[in-house]
Protein backbone atom coordinates (compact mmCIF):
# COMPACT_ATOMS: atom_id res chain seq x y z
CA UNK A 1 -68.42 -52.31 2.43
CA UNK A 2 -71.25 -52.79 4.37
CA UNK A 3 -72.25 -56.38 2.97
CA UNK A 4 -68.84 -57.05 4.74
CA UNK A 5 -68.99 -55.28 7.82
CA UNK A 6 -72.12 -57.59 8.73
CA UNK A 7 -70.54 -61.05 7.16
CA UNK A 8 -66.86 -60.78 8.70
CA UNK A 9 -68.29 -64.33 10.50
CA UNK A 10 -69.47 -65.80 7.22
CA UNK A 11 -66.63 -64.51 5.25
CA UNK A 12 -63.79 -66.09 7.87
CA UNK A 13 -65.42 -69.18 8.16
CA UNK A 14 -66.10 -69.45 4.00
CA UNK A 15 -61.96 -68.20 3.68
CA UNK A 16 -60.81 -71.12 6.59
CA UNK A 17 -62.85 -73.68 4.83
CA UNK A 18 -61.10 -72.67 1.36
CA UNK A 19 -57.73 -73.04 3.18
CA UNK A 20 -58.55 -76.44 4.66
CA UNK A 21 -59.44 -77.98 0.32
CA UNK A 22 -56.42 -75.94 -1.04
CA UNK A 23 -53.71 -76.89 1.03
CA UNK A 24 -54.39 -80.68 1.10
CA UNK A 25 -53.97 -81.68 -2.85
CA UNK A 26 -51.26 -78.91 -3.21
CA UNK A 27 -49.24 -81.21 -0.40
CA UNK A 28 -50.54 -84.42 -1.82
CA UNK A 29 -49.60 -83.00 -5.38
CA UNK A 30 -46.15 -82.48 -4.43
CA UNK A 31 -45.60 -85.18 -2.31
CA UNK A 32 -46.69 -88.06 -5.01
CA UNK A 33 -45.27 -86.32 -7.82
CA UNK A 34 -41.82 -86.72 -6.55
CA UNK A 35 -41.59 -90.66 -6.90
CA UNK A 36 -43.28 -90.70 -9.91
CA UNK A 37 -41.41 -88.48 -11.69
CA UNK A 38 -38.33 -89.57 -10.83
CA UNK A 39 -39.60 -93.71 -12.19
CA UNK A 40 -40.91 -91.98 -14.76
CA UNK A 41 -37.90 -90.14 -15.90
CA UNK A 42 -35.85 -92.61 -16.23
CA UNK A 43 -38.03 -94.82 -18.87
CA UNK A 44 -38.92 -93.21 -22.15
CA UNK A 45 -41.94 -94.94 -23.20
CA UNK A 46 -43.35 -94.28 -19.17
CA UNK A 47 -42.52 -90.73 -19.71
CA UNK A 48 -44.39 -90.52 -22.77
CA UNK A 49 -47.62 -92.45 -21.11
CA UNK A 50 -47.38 -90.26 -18.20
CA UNK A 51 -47.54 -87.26 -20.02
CA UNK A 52 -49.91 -87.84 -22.53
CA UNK A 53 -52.05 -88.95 -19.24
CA UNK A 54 -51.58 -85.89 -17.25
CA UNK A 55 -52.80 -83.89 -20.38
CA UNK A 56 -55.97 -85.74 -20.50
CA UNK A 57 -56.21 -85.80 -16.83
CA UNK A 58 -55.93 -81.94 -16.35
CA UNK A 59 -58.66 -81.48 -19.33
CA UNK A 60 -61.12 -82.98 -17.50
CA UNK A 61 -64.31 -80.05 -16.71
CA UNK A 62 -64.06 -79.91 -12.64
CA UNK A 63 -67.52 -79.76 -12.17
CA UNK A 64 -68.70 -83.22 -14.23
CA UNK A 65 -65.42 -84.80 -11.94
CA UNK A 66 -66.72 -83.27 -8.54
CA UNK A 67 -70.01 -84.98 -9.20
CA UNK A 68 -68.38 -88.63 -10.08
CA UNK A 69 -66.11 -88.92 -7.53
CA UNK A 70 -68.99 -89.04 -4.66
CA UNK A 71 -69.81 -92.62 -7.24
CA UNK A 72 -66.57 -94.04 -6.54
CA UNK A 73 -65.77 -93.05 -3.24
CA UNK A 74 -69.21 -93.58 -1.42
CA UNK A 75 -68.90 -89.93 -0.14
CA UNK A 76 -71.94 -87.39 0.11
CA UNK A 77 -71.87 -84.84 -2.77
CA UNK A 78 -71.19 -82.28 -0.51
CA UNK A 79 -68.34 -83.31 1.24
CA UNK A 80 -65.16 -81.67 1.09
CA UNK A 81 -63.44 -84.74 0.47
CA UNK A 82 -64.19 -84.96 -3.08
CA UNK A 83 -63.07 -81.92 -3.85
CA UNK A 84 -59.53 -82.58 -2.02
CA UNK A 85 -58.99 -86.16 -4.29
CA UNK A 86 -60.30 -84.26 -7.41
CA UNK A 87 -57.87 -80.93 -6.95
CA UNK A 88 -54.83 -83.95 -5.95
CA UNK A 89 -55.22 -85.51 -9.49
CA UNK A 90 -55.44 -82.06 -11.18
CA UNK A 91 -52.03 -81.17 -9.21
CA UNK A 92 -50.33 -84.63 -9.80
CA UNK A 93 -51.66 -83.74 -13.83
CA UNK A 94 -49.49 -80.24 -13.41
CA UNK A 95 -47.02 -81.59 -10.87
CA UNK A 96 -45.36 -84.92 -12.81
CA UNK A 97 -44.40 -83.41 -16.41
CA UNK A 98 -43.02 -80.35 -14.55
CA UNK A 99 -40.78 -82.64 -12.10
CA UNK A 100 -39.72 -85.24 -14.84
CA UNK A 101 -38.56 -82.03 -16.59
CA UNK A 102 -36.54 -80.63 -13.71
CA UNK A 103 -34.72 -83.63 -12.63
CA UNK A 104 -33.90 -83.90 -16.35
CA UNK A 105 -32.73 -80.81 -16.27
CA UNK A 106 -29.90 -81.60 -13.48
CA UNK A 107 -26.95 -82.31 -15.44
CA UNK A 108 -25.94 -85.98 -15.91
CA UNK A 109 -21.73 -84.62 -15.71
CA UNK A 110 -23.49 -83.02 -12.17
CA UNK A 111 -24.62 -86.75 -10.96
CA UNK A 112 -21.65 -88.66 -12.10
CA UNK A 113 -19.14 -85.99 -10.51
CA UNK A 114 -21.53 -86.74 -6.91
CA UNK A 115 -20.80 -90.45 -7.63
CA UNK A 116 -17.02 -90.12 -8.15
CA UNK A 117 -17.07 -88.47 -4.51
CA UNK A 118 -18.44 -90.79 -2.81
CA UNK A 119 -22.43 -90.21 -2.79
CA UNK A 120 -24.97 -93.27 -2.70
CA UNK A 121 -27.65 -93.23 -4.16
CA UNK A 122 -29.61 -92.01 -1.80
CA UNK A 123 -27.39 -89.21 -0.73
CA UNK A 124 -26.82 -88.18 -4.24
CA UNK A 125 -30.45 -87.85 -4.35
CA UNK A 126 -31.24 -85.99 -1.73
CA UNK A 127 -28.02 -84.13 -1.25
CA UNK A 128 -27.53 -83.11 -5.30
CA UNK A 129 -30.38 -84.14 -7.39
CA UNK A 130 -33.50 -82.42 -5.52
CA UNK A 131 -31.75 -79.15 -4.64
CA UNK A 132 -30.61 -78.34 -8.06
CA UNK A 133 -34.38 -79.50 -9.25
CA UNK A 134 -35.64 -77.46 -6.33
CA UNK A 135 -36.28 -74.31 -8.13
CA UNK A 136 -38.24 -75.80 -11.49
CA UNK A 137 -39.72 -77.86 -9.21
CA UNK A 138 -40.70 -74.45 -7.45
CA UNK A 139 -42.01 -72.82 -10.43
CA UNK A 140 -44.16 -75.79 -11.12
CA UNK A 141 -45.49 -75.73 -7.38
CA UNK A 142 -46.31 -72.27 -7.97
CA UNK A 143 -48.43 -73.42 -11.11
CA UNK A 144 -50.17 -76.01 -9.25
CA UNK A 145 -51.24 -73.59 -5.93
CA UNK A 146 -52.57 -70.87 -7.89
CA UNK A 147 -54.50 -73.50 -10.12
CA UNK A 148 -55.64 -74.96 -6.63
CA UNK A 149 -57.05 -71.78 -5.06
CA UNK A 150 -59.19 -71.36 -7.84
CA UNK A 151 -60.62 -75.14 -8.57
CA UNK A 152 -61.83 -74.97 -4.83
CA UNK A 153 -64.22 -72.51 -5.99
CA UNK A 154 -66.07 -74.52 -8.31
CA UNK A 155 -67.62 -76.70 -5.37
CA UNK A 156 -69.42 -73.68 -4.29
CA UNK A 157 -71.72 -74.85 -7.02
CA UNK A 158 -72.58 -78.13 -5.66
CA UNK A 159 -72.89 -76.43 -2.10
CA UNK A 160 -69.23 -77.09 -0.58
CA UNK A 161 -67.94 -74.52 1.92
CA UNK A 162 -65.34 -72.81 0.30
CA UNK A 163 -65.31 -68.68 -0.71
CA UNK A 164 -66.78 -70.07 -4.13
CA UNK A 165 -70.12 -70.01 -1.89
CA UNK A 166 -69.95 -66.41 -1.87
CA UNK A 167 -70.24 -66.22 -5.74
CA UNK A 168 -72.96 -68.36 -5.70
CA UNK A 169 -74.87 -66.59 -2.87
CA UNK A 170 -73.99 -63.02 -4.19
CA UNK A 171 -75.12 -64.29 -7.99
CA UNK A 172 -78.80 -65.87 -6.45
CA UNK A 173 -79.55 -62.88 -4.44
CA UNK A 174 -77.93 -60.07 -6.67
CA UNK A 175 -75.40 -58.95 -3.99
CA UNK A 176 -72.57 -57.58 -6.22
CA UNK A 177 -70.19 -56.71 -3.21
CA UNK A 178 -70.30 -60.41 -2.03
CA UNK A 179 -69.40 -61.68 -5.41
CA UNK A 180 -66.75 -59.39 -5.88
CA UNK A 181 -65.58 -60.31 -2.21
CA UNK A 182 -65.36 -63.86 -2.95
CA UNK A 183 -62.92 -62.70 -6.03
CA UNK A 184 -60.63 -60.17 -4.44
CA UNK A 185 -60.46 -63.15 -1.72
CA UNK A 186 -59.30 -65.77 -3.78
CA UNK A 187 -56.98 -63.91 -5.83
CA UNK A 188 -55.58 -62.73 -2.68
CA UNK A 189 -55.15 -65.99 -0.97
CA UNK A 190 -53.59 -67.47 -4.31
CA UNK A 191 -50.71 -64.43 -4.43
CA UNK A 192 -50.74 -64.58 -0.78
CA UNK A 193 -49.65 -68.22 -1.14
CA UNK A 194 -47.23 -67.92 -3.52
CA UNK A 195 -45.54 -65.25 -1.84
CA UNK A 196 -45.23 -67.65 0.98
CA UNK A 197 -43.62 -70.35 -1.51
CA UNK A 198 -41.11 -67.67 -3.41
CA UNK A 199 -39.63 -66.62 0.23
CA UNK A 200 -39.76 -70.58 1.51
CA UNK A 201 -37.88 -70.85 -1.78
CA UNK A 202 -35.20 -68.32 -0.92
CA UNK A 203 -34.86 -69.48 2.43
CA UNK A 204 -34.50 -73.67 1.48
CA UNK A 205 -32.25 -72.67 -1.71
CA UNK A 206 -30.17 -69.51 -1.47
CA UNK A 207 -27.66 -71.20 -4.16
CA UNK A 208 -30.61 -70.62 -6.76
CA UNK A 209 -30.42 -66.72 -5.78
CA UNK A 210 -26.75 -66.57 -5.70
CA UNK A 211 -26.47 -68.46 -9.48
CA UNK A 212 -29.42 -65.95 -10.51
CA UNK A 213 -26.95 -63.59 -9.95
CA UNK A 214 -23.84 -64.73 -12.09
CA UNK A 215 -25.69 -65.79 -14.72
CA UNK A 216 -26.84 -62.28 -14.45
CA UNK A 217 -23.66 -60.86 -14.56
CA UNK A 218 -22.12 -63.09 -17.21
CA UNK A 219 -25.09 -62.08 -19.06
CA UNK A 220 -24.23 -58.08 -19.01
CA UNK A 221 -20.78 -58.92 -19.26
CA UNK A 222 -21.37 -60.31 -22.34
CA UNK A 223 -23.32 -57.58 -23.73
CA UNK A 224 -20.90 -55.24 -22.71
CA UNK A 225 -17.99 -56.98 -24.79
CA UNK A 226 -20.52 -57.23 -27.91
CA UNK A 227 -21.28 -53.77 -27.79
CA UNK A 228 -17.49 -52.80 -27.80
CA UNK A 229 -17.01 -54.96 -31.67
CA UNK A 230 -15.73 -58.08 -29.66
CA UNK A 231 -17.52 -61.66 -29.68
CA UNK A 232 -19.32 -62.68 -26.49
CA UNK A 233 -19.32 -66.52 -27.52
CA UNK A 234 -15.85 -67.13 -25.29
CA UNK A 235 -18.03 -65.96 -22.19
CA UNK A 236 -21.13 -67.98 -22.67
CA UNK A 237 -19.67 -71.05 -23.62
CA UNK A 238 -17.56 -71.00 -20.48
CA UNK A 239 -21.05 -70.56 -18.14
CA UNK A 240 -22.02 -74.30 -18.00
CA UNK A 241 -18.86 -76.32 -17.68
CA UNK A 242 -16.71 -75.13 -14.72
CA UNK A 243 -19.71 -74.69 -12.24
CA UNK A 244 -20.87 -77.82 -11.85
CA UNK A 245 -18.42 -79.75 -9.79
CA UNK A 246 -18.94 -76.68 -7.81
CA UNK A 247 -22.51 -76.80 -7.59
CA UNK A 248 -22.13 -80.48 -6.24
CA UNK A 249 -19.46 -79.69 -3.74
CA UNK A 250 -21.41 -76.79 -2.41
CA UNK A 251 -24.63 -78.80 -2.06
CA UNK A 252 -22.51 -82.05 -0.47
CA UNK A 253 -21.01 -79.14 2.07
């Protein structure tokens, strides 16, 4: 507790620094993965390439990648702008399967129904397709910010700013309470994050929370008529048809 007392300064400016690597790719991540998913999705053999990339993307070691990118973008080694392209492809890796699988998880009844009313394409995007993709694509955001926070640590190594400087420091001059600082920190920022995207969630998309909450209910229901004797298969096949019109007309509202 004393290491921190003294190093508040060192700790807020190693903390804002982390901030200012993280939040860039997790935007950038989101951002690009959109369009690219959605051309993606739509042509089998591209989803298959872009999937079978993003796996080899994401298995690239950080550290060999933080040191090649300074090659290719004429940037000093240190510079926090390699580490913000780097943690942007390792997002986009995460980012694209997870959005080609939640706009392919939007029903295709869901799209044509928008269509029948009236929707261009456009619209029907915007107004139908993202918000029912909006809460995979949520989980997968999630995915990507926590993997974020902790990638920025790694240029600590190479002498970037960041609260992966603290491990380094603590680990050279055998301060334990700065290295476990630097941990409690980043695992704090990462939930601290997420927290932040879960209650942005509920506050763009309260439908999700509100369907949560039948599906829910049909669920006990249906465990309640299979623990009297009686079959619970007249229930759960009547969960997927009737809402969707619904779903559409709500969003189009």
């Amino acid at each position: 507790m004393s290491w921190v007392a003294a190093n508040l300064d060192l700790i807020g400016r190693m903390l804002g620094a982390h901030l200012l690597q993280a939040i860039p790719p997790i935007l950038l991540a989101f951002v690009l993965a959109i369009p690219v998913a959605k051309l993606a999705g739509g042509r089998a053999w591209l989803r298959g390439t872009v999937g079978v990339g993003s796996g080899l993307l994401y298995a690239i070691p950080s550290l060999p990648l933080f040191i090649v990118l300074p090659l290719a973008l004429g940037t000093d080694i240190r510079s926090p702008l390699n580490i913000v392209v780097a943690l942007t492809l390792y997002g986009l890796a995460l980012m694209v399967p997870g959005a080609i699988g939640a706009f392919g998880s939007v029903e295709r009844d869901v799209l044509r129904s928008a269509t029948a009313q009236g929707f261009a394409p456009g619209a029907r995007f915007w107004q139908v397709e993202l918000p029912l993709a909006g809460p995979a694509l949520l989980a997968t955001l999630r995915v990507v910010v926590v993997s974020t926070v902790s990638l920025v640590t790694v240029g600590g190594v190479l002498g970037v700013p960041s609260l992966g400087m603290l491990f380094v420091d603590g680990f050279q001059r055998g301060i334990i309470a700065e290295i476990l600082t630097g941990i409690v920190l980043t695992a704090a920022l990462a939930l601290a994050l997420d927290g932040l995207l879960v209650l942005l969630g509920r506050a763009l998309m309260p439908w999700s929370r509100a369907e949560g909450a039948r599906r829910g209910r049909r669920g006990h229901h249906g465990h309640n008529q299979g623990s009297d004797g009686t079959t619970g298969s007249g229930s759960g096949a009547r969960t997927a048809g009737p809402t969707a019109p619904a779903r559409v007309e709500g969003v189009a509202a």
